[in-house]
PDB file of N, CA and C in Angstrom:
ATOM      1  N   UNK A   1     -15.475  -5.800  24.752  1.00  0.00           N
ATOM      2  CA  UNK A   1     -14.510  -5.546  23.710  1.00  0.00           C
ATOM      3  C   UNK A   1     -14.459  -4.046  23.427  1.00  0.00           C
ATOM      4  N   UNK A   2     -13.344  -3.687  23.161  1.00  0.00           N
ATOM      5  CA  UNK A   2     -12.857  -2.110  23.293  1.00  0.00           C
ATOM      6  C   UNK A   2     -12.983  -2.411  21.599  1.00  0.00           C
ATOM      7  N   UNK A   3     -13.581  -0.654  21.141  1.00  0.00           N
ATOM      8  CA  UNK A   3     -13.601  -0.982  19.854  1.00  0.00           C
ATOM      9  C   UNK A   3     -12.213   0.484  19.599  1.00  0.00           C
ATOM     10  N   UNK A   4     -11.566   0.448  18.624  1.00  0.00           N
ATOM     11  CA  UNK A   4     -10.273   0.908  18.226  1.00  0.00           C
ATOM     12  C   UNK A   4     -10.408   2.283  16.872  1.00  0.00           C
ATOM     13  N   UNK A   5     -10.306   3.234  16.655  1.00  0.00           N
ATOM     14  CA  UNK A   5     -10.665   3.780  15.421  1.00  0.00           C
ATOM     15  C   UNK A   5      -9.339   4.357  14.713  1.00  0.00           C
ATOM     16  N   UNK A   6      -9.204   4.400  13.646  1.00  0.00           N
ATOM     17  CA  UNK A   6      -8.209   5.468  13.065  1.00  0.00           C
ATOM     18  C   UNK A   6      -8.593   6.337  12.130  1.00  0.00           C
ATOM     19  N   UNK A   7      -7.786   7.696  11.702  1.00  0.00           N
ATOM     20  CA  UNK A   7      -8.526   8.165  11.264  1.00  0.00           C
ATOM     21  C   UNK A   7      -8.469   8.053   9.577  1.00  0.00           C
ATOM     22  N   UNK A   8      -9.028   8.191   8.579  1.00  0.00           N
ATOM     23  CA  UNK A   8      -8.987   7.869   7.583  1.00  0.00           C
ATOM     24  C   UNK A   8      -8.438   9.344   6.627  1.00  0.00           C
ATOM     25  N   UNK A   9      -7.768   8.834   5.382  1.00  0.00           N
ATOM     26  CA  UNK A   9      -7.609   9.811   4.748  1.00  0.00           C
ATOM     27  C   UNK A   9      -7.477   9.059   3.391  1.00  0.00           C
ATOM     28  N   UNK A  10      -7.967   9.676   2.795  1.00  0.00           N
ATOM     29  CA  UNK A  10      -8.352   9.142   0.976  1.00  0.00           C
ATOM     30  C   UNK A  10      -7.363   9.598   0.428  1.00  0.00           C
ATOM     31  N   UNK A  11      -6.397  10.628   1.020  1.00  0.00           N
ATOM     32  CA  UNK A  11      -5.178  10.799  -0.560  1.00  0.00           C
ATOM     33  C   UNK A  11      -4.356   9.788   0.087  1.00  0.00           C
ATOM     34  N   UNK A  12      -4.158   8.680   0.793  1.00  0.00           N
ATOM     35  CA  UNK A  12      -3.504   7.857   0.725  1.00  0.00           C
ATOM     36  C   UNK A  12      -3.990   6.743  -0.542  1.00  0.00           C
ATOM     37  N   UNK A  13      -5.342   6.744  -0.591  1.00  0.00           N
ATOM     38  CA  UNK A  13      -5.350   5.978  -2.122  1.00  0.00           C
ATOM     39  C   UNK A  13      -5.689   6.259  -3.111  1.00  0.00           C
ATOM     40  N   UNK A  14      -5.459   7.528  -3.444  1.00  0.00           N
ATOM     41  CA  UNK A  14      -5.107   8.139  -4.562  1.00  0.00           C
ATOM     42  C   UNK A  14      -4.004   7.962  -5.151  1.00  0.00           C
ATOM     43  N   UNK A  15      -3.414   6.891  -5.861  1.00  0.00           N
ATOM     44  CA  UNK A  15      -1.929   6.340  -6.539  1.00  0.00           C
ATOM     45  C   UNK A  15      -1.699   6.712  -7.848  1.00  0.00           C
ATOM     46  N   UNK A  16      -3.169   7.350  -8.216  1.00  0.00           N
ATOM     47  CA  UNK A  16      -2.703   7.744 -10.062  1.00  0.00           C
ATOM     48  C   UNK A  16      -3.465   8.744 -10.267  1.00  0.00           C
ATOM     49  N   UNK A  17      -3.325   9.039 -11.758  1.00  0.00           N
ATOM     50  CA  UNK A  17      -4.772  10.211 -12.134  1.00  0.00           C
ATOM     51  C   UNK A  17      -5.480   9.825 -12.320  1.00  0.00           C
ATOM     52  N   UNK A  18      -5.784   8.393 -12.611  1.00  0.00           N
ATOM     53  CA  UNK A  18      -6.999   7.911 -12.861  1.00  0.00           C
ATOM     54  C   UNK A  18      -7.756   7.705 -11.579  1.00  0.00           C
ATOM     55  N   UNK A  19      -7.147   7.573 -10.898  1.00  0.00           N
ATOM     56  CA  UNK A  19      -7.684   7.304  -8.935  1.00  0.00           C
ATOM     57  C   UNK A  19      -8.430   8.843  -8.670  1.00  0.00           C
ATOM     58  N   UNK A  20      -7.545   9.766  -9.340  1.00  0.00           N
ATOM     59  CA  UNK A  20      -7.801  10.814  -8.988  1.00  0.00           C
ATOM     60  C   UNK A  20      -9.205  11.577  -9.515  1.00  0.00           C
ATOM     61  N   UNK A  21      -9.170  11.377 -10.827  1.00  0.00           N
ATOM     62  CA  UNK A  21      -9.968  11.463 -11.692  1.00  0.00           C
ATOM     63  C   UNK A  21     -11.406  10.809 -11.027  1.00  0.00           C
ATOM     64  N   UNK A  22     -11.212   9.547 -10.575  1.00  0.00           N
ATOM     65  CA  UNK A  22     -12.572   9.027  -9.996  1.00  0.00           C
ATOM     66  C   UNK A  22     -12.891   9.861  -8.788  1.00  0.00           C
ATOM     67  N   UNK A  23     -11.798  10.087  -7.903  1.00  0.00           N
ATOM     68  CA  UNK A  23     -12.364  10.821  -6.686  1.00  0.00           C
ATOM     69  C   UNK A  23     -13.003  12.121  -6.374  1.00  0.00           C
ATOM     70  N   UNK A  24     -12.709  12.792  -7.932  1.00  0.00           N
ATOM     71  CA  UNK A  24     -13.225  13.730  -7.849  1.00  0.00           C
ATOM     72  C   UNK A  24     -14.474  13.681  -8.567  1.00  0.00           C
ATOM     73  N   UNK A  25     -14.597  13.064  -9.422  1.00  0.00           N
ATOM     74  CA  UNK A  25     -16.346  12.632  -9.815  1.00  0.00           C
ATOM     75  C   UNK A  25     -17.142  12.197  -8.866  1.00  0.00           C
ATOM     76  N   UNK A  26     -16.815  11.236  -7.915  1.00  0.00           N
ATOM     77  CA  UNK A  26     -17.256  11.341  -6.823  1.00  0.00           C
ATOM     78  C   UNK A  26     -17.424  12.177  -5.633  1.00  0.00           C
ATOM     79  N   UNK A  27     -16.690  12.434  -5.447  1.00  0.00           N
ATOM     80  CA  UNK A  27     -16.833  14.171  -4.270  1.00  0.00           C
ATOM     81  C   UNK A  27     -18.110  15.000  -5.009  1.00  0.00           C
ATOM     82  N   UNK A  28     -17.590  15.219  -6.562  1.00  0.00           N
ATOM     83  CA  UNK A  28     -18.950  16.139  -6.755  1.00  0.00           C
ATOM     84  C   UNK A  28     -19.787  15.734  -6.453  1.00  0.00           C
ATOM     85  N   UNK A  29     -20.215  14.629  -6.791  1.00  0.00           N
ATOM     86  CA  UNK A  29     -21.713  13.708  -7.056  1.00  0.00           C
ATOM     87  C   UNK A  29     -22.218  13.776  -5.403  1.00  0.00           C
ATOM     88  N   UNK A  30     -21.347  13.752  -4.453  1.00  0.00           N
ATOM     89  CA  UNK A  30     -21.469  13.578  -3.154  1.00  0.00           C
ATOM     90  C   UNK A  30     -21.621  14.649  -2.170  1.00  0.00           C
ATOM     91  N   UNK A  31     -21.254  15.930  -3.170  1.00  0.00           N
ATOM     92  CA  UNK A  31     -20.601  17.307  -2.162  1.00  0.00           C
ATOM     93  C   UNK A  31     -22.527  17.809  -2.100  1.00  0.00           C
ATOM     94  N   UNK A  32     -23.147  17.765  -3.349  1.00  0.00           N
ATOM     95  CA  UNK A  32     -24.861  18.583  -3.022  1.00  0.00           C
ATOM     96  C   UNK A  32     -24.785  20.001  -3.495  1.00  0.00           C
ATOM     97  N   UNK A  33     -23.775  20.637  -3.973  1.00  0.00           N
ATOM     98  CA  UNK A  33     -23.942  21.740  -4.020  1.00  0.00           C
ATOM     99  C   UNK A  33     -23.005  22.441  -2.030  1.00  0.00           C
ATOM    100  N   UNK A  34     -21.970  21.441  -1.939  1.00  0.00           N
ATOM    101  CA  UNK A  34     -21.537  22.280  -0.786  1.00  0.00           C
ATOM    102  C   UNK A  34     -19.967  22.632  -1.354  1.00  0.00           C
ATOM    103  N   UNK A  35     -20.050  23.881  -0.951  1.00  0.00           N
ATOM    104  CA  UNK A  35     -18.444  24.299  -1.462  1.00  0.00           C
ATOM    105  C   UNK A  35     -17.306  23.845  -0.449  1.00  0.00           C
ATOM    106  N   UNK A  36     -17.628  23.590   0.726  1.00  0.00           N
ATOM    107  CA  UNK A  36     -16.559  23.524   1.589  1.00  0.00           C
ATOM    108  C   UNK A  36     -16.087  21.617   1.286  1.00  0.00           C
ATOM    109  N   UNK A  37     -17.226  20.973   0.922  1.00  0.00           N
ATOM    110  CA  UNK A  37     -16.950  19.642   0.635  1.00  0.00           C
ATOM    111  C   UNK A  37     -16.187  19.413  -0.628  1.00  0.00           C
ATOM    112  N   UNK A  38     -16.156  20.294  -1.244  1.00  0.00           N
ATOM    113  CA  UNK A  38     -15.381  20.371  -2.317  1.00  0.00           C
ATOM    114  C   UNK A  38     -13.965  20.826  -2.379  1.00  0.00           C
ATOM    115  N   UNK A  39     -13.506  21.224  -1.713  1.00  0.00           N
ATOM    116  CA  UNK A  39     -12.615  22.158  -1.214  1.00  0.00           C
ATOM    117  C   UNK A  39     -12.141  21.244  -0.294  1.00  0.00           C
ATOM    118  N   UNK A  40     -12.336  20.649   0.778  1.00  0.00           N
ATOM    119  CA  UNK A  40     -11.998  19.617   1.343  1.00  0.00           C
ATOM    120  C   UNK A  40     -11.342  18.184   0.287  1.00  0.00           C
ATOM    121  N   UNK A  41     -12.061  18.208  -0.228  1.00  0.00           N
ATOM    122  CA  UNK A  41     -11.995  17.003  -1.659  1.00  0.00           C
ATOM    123  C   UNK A  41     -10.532  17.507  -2.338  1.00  0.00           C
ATOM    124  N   UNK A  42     -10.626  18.939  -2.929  1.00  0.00           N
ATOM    125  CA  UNK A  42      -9.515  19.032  -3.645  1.00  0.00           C
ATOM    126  C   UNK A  42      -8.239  19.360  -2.888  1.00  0.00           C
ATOM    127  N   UNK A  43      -8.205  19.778  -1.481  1.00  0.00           N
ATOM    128  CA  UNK A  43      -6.828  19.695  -1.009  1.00  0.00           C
ATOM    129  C   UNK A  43      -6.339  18.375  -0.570  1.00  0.00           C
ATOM    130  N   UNK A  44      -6.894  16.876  -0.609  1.00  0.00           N
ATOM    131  CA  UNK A  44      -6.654  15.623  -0.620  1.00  0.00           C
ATOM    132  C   UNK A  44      -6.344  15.533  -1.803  1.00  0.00           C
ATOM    133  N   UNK A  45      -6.690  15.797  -3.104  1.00  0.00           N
ATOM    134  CA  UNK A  45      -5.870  15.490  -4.364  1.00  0.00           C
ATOM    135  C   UNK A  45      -5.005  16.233  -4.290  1.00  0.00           C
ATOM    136  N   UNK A  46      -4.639  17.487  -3.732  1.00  0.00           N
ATOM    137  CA  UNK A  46      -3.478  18.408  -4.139  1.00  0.00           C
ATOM    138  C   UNK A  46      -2.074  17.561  -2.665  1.00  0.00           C
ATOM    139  N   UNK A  47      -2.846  17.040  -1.761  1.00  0.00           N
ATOM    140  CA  UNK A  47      -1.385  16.250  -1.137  1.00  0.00           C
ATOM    141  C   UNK A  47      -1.885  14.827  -1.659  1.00  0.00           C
ATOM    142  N   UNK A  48      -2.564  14.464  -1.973  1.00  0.00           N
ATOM    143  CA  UNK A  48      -1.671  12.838  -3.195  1.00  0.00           C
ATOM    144  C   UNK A  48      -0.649  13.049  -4.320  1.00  0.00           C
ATOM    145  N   UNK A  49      -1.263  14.385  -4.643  1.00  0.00           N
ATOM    146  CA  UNK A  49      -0.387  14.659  -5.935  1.00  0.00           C
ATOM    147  C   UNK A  49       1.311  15.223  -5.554  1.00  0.00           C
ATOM    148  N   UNK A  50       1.214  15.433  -4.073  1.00  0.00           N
ATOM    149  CA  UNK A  50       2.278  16.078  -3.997  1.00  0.00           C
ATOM    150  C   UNK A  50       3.358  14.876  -3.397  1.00  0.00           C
ATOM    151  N   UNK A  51       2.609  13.936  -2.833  1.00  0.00           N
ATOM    152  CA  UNK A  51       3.044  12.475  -2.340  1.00  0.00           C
ATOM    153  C   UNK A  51       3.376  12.099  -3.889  1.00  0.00           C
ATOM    154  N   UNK A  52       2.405  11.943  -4.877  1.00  0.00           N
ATOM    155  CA  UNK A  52       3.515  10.839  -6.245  1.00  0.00           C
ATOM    156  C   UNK A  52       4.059  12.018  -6.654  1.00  0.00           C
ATOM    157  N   UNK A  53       4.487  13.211  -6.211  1.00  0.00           N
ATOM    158  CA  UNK A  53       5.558  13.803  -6.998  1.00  0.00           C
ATOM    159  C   UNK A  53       6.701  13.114  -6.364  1.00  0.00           C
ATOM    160  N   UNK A  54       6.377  13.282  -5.195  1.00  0.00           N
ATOM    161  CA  UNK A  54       8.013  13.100  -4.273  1.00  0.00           C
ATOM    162  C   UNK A  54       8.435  11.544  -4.142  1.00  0.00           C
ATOM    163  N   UNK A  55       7.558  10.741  -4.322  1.00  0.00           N
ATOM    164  CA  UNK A  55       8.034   9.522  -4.918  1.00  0.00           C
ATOM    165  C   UNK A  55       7.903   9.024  -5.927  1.00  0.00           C
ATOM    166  N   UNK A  56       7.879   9.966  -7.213  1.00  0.00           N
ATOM    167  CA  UNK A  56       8.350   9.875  -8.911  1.00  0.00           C
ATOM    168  C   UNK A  56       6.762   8.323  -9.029  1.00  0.00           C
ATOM    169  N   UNK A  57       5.686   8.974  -8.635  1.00  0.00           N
ATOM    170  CA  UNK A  57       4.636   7.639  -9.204  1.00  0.00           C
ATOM    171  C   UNK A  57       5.039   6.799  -8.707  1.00  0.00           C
ATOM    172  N   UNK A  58       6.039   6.312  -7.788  1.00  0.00           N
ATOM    173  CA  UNK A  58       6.041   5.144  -7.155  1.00  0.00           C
ATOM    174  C   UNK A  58       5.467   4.867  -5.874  1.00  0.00           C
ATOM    175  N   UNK A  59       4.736   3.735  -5.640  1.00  0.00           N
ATOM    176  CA  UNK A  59       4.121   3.680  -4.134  1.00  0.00           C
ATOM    177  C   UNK A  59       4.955   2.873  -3.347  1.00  0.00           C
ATOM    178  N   UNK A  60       5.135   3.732  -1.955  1.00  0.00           N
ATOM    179  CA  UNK A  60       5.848   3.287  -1.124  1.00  0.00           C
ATOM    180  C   UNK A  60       5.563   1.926  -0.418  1.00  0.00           C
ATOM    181  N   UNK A  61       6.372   1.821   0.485  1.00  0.00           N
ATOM    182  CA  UNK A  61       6.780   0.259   1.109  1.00  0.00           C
ATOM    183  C   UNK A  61       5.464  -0.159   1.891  1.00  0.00           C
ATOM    184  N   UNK A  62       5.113   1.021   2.368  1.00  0.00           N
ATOM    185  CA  UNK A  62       3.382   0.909   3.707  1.00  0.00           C
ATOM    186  C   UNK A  62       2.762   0.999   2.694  1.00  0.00           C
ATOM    187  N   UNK A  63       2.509   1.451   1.246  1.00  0.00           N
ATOM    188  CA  UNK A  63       0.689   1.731   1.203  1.00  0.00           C
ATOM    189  C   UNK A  63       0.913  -0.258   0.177  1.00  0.00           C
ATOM    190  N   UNK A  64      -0.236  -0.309   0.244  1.00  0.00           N
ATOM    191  CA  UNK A  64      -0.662  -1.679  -0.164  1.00  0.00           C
ATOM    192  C   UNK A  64      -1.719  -1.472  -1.062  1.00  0.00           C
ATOM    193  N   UNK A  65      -1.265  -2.218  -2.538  1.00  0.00           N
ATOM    194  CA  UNK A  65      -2.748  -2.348  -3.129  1.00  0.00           C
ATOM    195  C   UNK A  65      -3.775  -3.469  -3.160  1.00  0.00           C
ATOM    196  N   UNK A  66      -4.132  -3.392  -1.692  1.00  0.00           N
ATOM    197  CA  UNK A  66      -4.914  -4.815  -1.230  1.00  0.00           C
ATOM    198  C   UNK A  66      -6.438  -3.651  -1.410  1.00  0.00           C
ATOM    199  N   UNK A  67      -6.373  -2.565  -0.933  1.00  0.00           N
ATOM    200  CA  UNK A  67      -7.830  -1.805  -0.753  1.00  0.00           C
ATOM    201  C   UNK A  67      -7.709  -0.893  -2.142  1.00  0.00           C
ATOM    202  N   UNK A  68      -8.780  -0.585  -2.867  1.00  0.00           N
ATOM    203  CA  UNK A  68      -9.174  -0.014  -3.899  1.00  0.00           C
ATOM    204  C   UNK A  68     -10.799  -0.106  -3.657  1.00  0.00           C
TER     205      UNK A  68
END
């Protein structure tokens, strides 16, 4: 069996500020004192945020709130 990967990206489930709000309490808690992990962290909130600008807080037709 062939195993298959894709690649993952977390500002796809970032849908609110409150999503947001958690992800970044988490990144800190997770980063150790690394700046680049942090920095990594906040340009994924800065394109979620730029995704619910451009669809006015609404989530599109693909993302699904089956995963949280």
């Amino acid at each position: 069996m062939i195993e298959t990967f894709t690649r993952w990206d977390s500002s796809e489930f970032l849908k609110t500020e409150e999503d947001i709000q958690h992800y970044l309490e988490a990144s800190r808690d997770e980063a150790g004192g690394d700046p680049a992990f942090i920095a990594k962290a906040l340009g994924r909130v800065a394109k979620a945020r730029e995704t619910l600008r451009i669809l006015g807080n609404q989530p599109s037709q693909s993302r699904t709130d089956t995963v949280r």
